[in-house]
Protein backbone atom coordinates (compact mmCIF):
# COMPACT_ATOMS: atom_id res chain seq x y z
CA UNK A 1 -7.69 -0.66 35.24
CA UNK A 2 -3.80 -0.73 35.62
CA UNK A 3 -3.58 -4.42 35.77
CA UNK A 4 -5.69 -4.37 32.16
CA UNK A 5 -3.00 -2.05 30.57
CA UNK A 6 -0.21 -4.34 30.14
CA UNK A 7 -2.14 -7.11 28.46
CA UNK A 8 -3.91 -4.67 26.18
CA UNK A 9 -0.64 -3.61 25.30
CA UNK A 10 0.80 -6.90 24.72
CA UNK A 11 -2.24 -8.36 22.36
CA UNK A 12 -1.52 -4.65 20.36
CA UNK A 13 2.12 -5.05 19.69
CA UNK A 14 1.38 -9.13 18.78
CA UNK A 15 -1.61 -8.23 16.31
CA UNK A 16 0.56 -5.40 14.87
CA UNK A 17 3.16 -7.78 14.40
CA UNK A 18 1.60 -10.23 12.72
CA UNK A 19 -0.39 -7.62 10.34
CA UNK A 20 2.78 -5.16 9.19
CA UNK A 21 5.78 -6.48 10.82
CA UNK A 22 7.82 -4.22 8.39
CA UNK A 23 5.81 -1.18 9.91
CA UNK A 24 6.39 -2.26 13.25
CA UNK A 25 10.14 -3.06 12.85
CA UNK A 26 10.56 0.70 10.91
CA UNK A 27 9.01 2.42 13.76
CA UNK A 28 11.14 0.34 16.82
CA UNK A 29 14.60 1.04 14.71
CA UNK A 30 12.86 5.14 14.44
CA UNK A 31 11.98 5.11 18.12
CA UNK A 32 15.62 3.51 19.18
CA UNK A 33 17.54 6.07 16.59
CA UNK A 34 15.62 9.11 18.53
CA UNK A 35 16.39 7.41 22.15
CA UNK A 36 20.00 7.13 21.25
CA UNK A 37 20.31 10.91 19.95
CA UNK A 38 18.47 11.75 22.96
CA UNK A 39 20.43 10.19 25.14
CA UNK A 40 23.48 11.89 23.03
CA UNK A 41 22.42 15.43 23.55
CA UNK A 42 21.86 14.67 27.19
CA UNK A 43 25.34 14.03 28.18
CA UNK A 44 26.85 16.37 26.01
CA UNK A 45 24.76 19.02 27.91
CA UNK A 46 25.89 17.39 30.86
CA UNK A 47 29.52 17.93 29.63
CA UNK A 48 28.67 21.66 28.47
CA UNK A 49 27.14 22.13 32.09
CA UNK A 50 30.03 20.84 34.02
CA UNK A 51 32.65 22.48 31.57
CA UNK A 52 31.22 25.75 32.62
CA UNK A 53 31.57 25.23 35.96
């Protein structure tokens, strides 16, 4: 079952590429803007935590 997941995901991302590559493209530059502020608010709790220290 594991070994079936990557594949499935692969053909997925492919078809949805070829069928709305716009839609795909506005949803990777969504999912990397939300990563980045995540990773954002992360260290500057990290700083906030340590600062109190």
């Amino acid at each position: 079952m594991k070994k079936a997941v990557v594949p499935v995901l692969v053909v997925f991302l492919g078809f949805w590429l070829v069928s709305d590559p716009r839609g795909l493209a506005d949803t990777a530059s969504d999912g990397g803007g939300r990563a980045w502020e995540a990773t954002g608010d992360v260290f500057s709790s990290a700083i906030t935590f340590f600062g109190e220290l």
